[in-house]
C-alpha atoms as a PDB file:
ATOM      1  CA  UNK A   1     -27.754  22.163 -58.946  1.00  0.00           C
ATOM      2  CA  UNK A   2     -27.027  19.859 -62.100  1.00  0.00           C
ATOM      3  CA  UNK A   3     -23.998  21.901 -62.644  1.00  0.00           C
ATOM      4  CA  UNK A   4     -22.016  19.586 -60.910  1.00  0.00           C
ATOM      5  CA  UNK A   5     -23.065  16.558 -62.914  1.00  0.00           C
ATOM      6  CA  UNK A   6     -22.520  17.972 -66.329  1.00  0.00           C
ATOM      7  CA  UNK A   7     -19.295  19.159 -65.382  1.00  0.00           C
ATOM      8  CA  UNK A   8     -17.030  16.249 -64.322  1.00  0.00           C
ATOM      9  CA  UNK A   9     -18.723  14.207 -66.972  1.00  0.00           C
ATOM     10  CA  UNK A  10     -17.584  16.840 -69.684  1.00  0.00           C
ATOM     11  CA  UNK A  11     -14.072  15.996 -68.441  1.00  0.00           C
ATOM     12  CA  UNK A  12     -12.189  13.131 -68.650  1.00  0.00           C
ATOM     13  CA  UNK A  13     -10.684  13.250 -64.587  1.00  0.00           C
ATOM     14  CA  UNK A  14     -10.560   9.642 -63.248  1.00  0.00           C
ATOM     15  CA  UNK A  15     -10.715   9.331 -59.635  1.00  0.00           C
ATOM     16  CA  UNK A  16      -7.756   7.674 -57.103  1.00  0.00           C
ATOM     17  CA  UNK A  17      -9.108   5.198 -55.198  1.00  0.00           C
ATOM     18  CA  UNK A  18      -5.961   4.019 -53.707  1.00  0.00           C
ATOM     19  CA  UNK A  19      -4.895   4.446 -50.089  1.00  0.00           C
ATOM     20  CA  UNK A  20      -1.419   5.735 -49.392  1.00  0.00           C
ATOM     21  CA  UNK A  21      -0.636   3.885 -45.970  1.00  0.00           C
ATOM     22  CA  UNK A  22       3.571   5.663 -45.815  1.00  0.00           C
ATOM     23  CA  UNK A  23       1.976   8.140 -43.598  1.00  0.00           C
ATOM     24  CA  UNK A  24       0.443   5.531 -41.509  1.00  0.00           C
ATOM     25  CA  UNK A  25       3.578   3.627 -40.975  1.00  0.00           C
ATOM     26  CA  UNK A  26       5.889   6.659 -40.224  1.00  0.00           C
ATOM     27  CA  UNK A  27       3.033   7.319 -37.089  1.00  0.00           C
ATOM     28  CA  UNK A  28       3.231   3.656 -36.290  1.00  0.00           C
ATOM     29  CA  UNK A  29       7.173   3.838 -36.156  1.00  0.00           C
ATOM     30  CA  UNK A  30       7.332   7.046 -34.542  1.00  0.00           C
ATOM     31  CA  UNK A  31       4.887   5.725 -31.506  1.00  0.00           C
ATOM     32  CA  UNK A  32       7.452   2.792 -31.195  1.00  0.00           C
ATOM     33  CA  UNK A  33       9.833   4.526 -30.934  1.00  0.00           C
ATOM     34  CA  UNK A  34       8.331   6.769 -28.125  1.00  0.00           C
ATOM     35  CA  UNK A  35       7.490   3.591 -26.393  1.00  0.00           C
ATOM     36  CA  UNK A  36      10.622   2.045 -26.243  1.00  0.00           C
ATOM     37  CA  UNK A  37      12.665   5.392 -25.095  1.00  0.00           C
ATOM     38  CA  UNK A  38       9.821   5.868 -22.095  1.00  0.00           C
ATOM     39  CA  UNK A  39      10.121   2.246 -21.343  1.00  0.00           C
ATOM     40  CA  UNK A  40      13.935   2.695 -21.024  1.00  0.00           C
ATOM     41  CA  UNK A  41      13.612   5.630 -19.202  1.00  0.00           C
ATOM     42  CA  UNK A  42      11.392   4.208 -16.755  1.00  0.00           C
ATOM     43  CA  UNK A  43      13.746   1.728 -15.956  1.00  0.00           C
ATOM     44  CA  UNK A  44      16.686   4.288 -15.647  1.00  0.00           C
ATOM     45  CA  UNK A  45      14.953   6.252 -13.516  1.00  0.00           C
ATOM     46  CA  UNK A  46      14.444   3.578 -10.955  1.00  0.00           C
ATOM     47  CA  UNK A  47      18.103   3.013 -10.888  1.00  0.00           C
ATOM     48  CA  UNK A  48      19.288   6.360  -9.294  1.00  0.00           C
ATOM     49  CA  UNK A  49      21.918   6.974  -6.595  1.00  0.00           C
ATOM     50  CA  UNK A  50      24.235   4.305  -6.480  1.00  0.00           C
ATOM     51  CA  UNK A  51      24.820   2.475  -3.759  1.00  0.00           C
ATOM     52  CA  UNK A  52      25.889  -1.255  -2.856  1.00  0.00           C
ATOM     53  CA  UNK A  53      22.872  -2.373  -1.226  1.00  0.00           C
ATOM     54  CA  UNK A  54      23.131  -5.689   1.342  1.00  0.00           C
ATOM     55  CA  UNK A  55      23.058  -8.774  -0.487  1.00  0.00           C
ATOM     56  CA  UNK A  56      20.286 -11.850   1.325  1.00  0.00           C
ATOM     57  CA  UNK A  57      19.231 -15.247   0.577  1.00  0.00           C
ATOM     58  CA  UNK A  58      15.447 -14.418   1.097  1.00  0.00           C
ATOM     59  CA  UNK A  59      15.502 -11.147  -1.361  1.00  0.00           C
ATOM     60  CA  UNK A  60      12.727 -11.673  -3.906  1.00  0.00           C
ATOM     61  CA  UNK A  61      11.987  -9.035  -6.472  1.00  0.00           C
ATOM     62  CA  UNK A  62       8.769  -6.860  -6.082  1.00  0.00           C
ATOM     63  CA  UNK A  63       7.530  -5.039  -9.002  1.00  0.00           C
ATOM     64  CA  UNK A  64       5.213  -2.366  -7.144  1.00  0.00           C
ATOM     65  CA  UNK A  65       5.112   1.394  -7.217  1.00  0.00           C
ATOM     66  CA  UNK A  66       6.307   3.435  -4.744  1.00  0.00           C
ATOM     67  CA  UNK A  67       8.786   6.170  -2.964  1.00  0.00           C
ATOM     68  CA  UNK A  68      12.311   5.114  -3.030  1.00  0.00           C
ATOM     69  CA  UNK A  69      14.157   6.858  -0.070  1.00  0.00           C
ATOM     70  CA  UNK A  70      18.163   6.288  -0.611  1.00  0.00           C
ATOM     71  CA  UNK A  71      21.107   6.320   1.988  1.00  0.00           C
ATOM     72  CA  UNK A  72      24.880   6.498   0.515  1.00  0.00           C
ATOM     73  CA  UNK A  73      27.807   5.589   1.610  1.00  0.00           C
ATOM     74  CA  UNK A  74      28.109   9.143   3.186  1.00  0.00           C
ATOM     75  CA  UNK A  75      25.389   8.988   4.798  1.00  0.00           C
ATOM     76  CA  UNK A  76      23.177  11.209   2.843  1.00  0.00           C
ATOM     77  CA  UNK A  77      19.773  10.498   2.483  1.00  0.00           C
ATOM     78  CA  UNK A  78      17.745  11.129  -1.122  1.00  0.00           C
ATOM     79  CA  UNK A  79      14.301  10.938  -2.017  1.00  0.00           C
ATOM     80  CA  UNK A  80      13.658   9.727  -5.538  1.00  0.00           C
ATOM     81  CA  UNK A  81      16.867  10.551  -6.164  1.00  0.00           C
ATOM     82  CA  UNK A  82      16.919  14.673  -4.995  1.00  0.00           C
ATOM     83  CA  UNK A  83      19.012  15.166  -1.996  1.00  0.00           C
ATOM     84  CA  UNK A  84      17.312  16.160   1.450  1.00  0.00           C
ATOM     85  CA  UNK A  85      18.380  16.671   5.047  1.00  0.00           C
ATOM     86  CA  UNK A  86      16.822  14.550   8.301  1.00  0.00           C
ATOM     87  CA  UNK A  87      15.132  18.386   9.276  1.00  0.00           C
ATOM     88  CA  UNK A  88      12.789  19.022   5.798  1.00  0.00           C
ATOM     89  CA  UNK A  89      12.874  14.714   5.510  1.00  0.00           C
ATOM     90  CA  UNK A  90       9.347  14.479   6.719  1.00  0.00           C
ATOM     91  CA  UNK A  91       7.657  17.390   4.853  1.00  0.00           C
ATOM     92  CA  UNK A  92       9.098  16.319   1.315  1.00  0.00           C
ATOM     93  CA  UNK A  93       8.734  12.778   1.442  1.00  0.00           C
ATOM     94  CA  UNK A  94       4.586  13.385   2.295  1.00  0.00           C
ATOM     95  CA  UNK A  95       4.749  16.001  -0.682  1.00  0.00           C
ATOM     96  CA  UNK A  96       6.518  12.847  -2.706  1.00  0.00           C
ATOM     97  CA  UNK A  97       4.349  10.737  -1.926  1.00  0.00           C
ATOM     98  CA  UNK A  98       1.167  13.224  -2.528  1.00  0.00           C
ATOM     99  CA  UNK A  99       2.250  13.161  -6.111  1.00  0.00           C
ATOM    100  CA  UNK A 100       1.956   9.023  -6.665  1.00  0.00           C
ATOM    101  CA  UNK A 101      -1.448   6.688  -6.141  1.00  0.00           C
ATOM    102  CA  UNK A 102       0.371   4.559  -3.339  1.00  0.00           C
ATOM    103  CA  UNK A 103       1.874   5.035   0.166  1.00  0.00           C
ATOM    104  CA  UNK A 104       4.883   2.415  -0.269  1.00  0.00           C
ATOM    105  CA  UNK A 105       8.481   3.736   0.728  1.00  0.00           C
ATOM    106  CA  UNK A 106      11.518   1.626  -0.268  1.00  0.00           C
ATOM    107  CA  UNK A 107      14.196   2.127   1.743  1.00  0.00           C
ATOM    108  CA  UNK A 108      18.063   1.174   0.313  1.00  0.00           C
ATOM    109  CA  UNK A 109      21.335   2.011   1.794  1.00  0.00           C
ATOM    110  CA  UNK A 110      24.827   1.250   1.254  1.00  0.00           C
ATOM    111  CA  UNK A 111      26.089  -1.436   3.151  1.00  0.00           C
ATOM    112  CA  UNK A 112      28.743   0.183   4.501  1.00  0.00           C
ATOM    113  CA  UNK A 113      26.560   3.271   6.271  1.00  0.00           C
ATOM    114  CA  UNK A 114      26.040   3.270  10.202  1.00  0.00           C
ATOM    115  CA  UNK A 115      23.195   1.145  11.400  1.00  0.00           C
ATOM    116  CA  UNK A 116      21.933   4.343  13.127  1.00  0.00           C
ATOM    117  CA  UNK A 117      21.476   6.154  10.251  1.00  0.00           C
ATOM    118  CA  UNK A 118      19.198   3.962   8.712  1.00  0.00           C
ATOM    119  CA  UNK A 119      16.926   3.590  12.111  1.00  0.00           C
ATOM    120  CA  UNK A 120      17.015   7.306  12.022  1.00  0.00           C
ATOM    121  CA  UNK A 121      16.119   7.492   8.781  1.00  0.00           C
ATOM    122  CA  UNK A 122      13.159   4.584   9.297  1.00  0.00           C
ATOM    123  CA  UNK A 123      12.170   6.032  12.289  1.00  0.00           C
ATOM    124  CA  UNK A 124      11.526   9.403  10.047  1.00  0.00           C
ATOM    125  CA  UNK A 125       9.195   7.418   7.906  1.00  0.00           C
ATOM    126  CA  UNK A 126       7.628   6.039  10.548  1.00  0.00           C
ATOM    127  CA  UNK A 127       6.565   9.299  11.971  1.00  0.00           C
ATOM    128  CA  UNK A 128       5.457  10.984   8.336  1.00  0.00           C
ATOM    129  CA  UNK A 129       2.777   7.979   8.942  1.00  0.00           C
ATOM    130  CA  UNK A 130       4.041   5.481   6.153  1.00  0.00           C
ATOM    131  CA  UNK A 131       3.410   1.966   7.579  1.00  0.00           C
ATOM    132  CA  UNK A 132       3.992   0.188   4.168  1.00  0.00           C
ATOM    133  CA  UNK A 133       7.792   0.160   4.289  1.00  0.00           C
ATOM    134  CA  UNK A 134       9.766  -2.064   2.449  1.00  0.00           C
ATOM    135  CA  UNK A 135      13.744  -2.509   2.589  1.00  0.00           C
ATOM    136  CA  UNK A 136      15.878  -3.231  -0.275  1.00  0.00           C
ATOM    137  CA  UNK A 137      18.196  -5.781  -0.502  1.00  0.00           C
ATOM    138  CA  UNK A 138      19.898  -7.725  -3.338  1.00  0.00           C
ATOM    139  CA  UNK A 139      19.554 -11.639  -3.789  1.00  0.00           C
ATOM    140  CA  UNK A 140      22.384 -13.940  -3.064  1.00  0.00           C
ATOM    141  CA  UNK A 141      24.168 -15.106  -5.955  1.00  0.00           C
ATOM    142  CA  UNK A 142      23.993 -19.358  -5.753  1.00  0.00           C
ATOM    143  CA  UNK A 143      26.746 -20.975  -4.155  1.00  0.00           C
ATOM    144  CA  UNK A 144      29.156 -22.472  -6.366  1.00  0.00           C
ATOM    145  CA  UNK A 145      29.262 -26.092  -6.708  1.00  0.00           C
ATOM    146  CA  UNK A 146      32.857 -27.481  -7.127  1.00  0.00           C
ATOM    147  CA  UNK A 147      32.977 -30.261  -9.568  1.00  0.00           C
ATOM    148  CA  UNK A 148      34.852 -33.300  -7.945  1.00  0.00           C
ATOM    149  CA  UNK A 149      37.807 -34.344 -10.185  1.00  0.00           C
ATOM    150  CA  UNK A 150      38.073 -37.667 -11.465  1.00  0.00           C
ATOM    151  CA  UNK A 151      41.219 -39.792 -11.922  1.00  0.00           C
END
């Protein structure tokens, strides 16, 4: 039990008591790094199908969670970005929706699709049960001012 003792005081080891914090800061950089590609990929993901969505003077950004249901210019109709048809609409959108902590569906469609493919397509949310249905619409840019010229 008093081995111990008489041996490290026989020898002449000297103890580190330094901390090496290199390792620390390559796991500090790393989770930055992480961060920063999921935070851009978050914000990639939102943008998906692209479409040129009607442009209004009483659009105002929401930052909320939700379903985004897309119509293109062909009339096609995507959920979250995966391509579906009006018949299987209802089934996967409630299966979408199962997967996320809210019941909001954003609807956006190209300007240029027929205005009865979007009430079809609203009327389809409608009857999956969704009452919390937002449409998308991009703000107007200001109107220009003209600057008068002087003589």
């Amino acid at each position: 039990m008093n081995d111990w003792k008489n041996s490290s005081s026989n020898s002449n080891q000297r103890f580190i008591a330094d901390i090496n914090i290199t390792s620390l800061a390559d796991v500090c950089i790393t989770l930055m790094i992480i961060f920063m590609i999921a935070g851009v990929s978050a914000v990639v993901s939102r943008t998906g199908i692209p479409v040129a969505v009607p442009r209004s003077s009483v659009a105002t950004p929401i930052h909320s969670e939700g379903v985004t249901v897309t119509v293109d210019k062909q009339g096609k109709v995507y959920i979250e970005n995966k391509l579906t048809d009006l018949k299987s609409f209802t089934s996967e959108l409630m299966a979408t929706l199962s997967k996320k902590t809210t019941n909001q569906v954003f609807l956006s469609a190209d300007e240029s699709v027929d205005y009865g493919v979007v009430i079809n397509v609203m009327s389809k949310i409608r009857e999956a049960g969704i009452e919390n249905l937002g449409l998308v619409a991009n703000p107007q840019a200001p109107p220009k001012i003209k600057a008068k010229k002087t003589k």
